[in-house]
N, C-alpha and C. Protein backbone atom coordinates (compact mmCIF):
# COMPACT_ATOMS: atom_id res chain seq x y z
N UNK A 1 -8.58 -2.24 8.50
CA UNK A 1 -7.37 -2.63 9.17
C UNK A 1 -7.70 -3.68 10.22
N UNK A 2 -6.81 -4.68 10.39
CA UNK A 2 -7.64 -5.76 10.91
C UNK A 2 -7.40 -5.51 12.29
N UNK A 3 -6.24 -4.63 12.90
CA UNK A 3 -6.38 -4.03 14.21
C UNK A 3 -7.92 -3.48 14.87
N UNK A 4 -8.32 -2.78 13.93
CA UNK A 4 -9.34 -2.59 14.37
C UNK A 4 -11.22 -2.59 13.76
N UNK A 5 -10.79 -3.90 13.48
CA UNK A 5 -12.04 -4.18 12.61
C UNK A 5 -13.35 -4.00 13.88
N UNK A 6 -14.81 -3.73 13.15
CA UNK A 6 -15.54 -3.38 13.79
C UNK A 6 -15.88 -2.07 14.48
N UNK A 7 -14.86 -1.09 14.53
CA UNK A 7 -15.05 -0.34 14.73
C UNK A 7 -15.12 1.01 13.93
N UNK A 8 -15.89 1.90 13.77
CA UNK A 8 -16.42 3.12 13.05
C UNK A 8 -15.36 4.14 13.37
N UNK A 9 -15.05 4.60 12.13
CA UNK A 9 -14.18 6.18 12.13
C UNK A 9 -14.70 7.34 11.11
N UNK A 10 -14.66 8.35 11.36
CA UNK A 10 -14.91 9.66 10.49
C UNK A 10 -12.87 10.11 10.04
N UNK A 11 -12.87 9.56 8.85
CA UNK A 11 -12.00 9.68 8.15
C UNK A 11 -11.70 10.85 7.32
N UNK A 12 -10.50 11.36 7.18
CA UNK A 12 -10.03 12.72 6.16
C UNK A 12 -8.70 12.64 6.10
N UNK A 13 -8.19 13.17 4.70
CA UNK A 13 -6.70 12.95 4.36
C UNK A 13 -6.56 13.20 3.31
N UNK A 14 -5.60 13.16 2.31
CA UNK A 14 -4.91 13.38 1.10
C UNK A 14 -4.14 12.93 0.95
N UNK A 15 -3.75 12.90 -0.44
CA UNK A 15 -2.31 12.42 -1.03
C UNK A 15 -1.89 12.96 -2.47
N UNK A 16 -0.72 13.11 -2.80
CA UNK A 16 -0.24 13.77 -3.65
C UNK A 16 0.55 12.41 -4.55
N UNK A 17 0.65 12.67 -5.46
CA UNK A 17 1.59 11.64 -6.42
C UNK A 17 2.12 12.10 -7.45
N UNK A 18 3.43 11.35 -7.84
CA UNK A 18 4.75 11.88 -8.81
C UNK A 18 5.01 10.35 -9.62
N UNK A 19 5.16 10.46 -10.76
CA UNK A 19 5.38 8.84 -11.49
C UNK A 19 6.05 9.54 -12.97
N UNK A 20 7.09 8.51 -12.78
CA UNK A 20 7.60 8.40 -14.45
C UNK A 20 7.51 7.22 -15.41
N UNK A 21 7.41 7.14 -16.74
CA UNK A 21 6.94 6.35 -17.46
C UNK A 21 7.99 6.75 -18.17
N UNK A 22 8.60 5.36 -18.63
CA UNK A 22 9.78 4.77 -19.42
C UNK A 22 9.61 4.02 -20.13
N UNK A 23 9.19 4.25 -22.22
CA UNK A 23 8.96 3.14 -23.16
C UNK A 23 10.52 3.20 -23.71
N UNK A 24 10.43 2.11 -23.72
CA UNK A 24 11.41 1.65 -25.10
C UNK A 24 11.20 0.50 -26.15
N UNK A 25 12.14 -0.16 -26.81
CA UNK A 25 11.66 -1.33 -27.31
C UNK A 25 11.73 -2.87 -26.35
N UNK A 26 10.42 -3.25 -26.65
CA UNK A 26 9.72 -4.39 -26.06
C UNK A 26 9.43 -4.07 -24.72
N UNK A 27 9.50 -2.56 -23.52
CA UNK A 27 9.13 -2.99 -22.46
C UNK A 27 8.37 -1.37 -22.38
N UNK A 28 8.00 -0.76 -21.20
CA UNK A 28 7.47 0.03 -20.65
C UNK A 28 7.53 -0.39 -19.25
N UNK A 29 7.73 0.91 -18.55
CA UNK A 29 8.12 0.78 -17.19
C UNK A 29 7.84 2.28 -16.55
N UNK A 30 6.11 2.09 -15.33
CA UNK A 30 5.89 3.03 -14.51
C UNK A 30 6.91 3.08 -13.01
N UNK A 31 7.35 4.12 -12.48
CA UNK A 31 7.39 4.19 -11.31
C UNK A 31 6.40 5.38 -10.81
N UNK A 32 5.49 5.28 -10.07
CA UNK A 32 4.41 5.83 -8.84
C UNK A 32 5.30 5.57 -7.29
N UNK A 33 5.04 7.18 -7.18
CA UNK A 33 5.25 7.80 -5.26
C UNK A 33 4.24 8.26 -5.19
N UNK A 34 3.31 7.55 -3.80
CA UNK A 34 2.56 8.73 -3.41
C UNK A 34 3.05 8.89 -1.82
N UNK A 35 2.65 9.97 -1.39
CA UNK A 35 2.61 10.53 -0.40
C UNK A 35 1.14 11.13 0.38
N UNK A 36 1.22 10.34 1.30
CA UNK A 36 -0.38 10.45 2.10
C UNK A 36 -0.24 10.96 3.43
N UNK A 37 -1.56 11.18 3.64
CA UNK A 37 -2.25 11.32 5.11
C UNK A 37 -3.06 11.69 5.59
N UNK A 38 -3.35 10.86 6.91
CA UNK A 38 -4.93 10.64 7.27
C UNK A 38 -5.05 11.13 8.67
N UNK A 39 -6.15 11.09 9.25
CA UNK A 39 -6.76 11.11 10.10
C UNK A 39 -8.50 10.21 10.45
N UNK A 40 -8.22 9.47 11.45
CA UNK A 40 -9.58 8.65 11.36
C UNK A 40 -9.77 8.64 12.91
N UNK A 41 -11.00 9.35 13.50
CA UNK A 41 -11.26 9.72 14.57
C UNK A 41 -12.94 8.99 14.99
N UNK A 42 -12.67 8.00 15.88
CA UNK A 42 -13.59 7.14 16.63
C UNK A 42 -15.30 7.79 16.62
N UNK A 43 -15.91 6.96 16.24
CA UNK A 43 -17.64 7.76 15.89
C UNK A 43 -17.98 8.27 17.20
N UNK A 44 -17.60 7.05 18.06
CA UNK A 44 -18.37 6.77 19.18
C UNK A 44 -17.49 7.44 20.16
N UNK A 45 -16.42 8.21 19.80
CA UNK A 45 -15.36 9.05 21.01
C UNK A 45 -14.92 8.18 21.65
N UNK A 46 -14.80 7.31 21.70
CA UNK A 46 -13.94 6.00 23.08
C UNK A 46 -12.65 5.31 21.84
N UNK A 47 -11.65 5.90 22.47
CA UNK A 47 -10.62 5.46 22.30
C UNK A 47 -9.78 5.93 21.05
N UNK A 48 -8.63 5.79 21.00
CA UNK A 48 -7.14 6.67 20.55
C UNK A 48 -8.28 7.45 18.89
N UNK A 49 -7.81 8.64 18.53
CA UNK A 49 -7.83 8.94 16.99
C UNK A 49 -6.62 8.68 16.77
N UNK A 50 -6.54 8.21 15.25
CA UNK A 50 -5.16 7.46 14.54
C UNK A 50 -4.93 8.74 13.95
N UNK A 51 -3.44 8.89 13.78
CA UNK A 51 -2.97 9.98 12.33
C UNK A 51 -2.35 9.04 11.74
N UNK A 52 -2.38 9.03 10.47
CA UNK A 52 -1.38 8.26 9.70
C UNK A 52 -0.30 9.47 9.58
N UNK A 53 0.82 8.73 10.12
CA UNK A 53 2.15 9.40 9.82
C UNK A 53 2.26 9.97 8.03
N UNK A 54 3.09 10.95 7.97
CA UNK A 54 2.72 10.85 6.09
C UNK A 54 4.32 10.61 6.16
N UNK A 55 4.11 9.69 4.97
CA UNK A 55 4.44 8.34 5.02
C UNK A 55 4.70 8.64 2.84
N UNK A 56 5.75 7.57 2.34
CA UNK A 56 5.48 7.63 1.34
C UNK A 56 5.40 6.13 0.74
N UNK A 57 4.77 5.58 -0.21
CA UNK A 57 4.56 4.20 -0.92
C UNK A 57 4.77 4.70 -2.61
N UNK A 58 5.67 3.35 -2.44
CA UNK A 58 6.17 3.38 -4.27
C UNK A 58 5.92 2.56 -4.56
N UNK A 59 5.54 2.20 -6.05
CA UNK A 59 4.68 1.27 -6.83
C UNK A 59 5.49 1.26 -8.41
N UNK A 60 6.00 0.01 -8.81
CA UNK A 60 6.83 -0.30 -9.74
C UNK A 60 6.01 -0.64 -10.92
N UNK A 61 5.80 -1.02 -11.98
CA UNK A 61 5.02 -1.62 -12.61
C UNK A 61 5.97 -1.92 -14.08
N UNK A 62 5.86 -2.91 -14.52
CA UNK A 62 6.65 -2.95 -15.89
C UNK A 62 5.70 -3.86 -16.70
N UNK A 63 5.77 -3.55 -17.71
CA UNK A 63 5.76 -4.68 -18.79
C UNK A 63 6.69 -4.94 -20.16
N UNK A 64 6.76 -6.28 -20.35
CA UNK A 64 8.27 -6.53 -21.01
C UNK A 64 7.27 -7.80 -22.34
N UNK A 65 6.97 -7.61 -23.17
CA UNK A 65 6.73 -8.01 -24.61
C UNK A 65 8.11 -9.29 -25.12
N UNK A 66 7.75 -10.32 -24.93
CA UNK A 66 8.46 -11.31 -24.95
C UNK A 66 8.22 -12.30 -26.06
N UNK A 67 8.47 -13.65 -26.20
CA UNK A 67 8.48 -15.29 -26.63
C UNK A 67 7.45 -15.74 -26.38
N UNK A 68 7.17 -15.45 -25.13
CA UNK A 68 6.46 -16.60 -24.31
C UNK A 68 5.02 -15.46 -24.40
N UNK A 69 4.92 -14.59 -24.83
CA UNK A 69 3.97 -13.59 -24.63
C UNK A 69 4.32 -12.52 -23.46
N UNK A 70 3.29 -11.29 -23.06
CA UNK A 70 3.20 -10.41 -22.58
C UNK A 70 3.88 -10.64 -21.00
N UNK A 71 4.41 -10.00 -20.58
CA UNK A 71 4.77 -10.33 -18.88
C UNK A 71 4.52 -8.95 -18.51
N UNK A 72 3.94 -9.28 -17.36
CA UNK A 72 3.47 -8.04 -16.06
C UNK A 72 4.09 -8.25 -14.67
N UNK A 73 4.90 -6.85 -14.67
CA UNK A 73 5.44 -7.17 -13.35
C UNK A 73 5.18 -5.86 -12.54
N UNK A 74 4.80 -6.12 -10.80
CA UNK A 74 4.42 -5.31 -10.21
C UNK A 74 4.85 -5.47 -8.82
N UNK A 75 5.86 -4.39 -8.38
CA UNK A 75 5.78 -4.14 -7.12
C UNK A 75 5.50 -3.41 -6.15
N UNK A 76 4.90 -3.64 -4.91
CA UNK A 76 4.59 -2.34 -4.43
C UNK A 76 4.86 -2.31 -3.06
N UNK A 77 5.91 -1.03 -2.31
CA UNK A 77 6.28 -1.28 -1.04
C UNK A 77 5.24 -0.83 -0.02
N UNK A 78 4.74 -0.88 1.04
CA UNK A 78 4.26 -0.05 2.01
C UNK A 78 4.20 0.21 3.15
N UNK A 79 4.59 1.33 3.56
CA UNK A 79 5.61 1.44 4.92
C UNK A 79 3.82 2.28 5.39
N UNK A 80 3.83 2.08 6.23
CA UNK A 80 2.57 2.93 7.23
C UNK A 80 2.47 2.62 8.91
N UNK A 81 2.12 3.65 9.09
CA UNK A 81 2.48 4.08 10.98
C UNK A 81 1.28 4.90 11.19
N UNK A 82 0.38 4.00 11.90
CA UNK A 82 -0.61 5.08 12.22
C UNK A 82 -0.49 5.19 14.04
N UNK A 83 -0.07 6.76 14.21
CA UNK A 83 -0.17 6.78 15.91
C UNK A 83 -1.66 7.57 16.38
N UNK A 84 -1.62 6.48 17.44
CA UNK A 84 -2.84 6.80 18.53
C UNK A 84 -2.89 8.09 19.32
N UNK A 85 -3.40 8.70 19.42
CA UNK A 85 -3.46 9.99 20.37
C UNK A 85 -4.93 9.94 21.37
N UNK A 86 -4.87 10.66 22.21
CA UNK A 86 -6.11 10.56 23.24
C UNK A 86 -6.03 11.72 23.95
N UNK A 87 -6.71 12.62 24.28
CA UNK A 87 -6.96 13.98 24.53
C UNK A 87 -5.75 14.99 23.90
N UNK A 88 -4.92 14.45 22.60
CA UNK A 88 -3.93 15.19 22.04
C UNK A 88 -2.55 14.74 22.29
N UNK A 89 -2.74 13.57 23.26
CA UNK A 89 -1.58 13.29 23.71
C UNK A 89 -1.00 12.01 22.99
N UNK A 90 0.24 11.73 22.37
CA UNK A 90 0.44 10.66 21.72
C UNK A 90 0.50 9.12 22.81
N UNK A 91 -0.22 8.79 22.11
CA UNK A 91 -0.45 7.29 23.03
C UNK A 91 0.78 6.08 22.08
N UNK A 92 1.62 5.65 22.92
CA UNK A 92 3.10 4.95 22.31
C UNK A 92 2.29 3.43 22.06
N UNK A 93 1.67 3.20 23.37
CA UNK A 93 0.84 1.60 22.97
C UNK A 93 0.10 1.52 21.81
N UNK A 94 -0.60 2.19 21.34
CA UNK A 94 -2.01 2.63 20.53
C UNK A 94 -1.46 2.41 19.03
N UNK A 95 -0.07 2.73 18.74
CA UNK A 95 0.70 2.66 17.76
C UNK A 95 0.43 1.58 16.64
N UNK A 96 -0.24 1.61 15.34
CA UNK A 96 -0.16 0.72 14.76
C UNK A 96 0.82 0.89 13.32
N UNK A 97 2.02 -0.16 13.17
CA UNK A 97 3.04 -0.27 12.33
C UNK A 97 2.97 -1.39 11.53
N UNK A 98 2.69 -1.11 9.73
CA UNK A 98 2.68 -1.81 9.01
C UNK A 98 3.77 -1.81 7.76
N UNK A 99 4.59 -2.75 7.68
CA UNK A 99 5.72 -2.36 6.64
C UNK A 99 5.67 -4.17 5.99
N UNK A 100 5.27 -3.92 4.35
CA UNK A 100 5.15 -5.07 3.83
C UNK A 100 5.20 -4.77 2.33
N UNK A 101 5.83 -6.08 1.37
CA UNK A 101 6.56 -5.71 0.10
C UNK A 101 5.30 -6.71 -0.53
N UNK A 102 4.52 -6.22 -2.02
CA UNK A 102 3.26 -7.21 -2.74
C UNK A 102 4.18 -6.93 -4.11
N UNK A 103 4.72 -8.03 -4.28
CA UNK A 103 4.85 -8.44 -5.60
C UNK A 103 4.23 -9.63 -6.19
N UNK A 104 4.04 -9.04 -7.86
CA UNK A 104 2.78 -9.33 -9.00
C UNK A 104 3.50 -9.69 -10.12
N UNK A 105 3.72 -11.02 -10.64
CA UNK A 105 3.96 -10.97 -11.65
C UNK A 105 2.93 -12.02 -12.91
N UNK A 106 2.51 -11.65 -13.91
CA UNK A 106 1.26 -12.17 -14.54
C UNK A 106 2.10 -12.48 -16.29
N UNK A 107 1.97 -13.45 -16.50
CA UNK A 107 1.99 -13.96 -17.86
C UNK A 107 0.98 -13.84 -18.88
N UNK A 108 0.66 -13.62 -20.28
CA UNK A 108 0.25 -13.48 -20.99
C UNK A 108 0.67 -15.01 -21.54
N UNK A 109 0.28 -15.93 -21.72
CA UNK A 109 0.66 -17.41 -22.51
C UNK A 109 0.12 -17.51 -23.75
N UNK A 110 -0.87 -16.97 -24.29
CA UNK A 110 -1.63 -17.30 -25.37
C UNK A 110 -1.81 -16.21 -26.52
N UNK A 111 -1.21 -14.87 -25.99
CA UNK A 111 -0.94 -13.84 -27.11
C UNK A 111 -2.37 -13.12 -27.15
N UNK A 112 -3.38 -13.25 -26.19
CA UNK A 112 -4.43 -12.82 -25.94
C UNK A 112 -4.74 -11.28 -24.74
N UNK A 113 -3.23 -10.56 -24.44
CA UNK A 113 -3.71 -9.55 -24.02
C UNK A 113 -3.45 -9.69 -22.66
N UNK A 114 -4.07 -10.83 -22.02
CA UNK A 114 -4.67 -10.89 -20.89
C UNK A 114 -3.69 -12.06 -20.00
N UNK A 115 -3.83 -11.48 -18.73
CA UNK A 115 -2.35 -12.23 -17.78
C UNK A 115 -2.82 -14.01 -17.45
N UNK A 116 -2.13 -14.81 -17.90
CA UNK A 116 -2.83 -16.74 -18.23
C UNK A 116 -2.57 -16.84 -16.48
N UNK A 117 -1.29 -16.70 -16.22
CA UNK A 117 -0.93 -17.13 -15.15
C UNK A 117 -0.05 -15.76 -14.25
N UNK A 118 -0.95 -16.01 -12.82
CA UNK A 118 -0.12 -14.94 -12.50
C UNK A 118 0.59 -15.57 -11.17
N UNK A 119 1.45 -15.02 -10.40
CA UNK A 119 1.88 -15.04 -9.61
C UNK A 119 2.26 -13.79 -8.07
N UNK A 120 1.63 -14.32 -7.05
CA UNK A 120 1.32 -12.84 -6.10
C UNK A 120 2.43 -13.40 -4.90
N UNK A 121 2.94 -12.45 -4.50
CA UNK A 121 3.81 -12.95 -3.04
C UNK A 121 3.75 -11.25 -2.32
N UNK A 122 3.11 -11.53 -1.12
CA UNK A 122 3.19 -10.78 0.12
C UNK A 122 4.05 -11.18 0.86
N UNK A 123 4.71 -10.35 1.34
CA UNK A 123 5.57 -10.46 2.74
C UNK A 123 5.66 -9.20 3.43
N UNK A 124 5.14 -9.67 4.89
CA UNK A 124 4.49 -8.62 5.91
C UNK A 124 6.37 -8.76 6.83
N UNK A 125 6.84 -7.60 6.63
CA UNK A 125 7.95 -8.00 7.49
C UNK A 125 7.70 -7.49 9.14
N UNK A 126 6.77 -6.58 9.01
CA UNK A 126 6.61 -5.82 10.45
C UNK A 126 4.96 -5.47 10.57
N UNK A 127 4.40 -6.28 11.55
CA UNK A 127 2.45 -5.17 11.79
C UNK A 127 2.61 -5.76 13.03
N UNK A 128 2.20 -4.32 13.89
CA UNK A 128 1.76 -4.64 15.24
C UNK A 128 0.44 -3.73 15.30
N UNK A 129 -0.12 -4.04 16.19
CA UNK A 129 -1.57 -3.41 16.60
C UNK A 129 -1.25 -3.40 18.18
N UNK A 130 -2.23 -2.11 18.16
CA UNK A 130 -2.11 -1.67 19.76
C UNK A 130 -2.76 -2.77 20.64
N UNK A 131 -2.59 -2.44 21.91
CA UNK A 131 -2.62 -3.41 23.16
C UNK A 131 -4.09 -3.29 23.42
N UNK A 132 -4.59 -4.39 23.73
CA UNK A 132 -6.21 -4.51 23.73
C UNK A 132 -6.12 -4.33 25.48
């Protein structure tokens, strides 16, 4: 996380996931939820342990069998809130909030399987990092 690059955590968490898969003719179409959460607590004891809020991220995925060849399309939302705490106490500055949409879409041009041309667009609508 680029908030806090350089610095060491002892990490633990889980996540659970639910997805449906939808064929028909010419396409197939996953939807993936997972549902997470963490904890990542400072090596060196100086300064906030993060919880990741649990939080859920959905992940679209299709493919659609075309003219032009194979198309891959992929979206994926991700909402994440990790709050700072410091002797147990929630720290409001420490707060780091990331909410951003990665869509993927990849062409097959040559009937070879494999994506010719793809296309990626991120958009970060919200990241803050705590106060240095």
């Amino acid at each position: 996380m680029p908030c806090l690059e350089g610095k060491q955590f002892m990490t633990s968490g889980g996540s659970t996931f639910h997805g449906t898969f939808v064929e028909d003719n010419g396409f197939f179409h996953i939807t993936i939820i997972e549902k997470f959460f963490g904890t990542a607590v400072p090596v060196d004891g100086q300064g906030p342990t993060y919880v990741e809020a649990t939080n859920v991220a959905k992940t679209n995925f299709t493919v659609r069998l075309g003219a032009a060849g194979d198309q891959v399309v992929r979206t994926h939302i991700n909402n994440d809130r990790f709050i700072g705490y410091v002797d147990g106490k929630r720290v409001t500055s420490a707060t780091i909030r990331i909410h951003e949409v990665e869509h993927v879409v990849g062409v097959d041009t040559d009937g070879d399987g494999e994506p010719d041309a793809v296309k990626v667009s991120v958009s970060i609508s919200d990241f803050s990092c705590p106060d240095s």
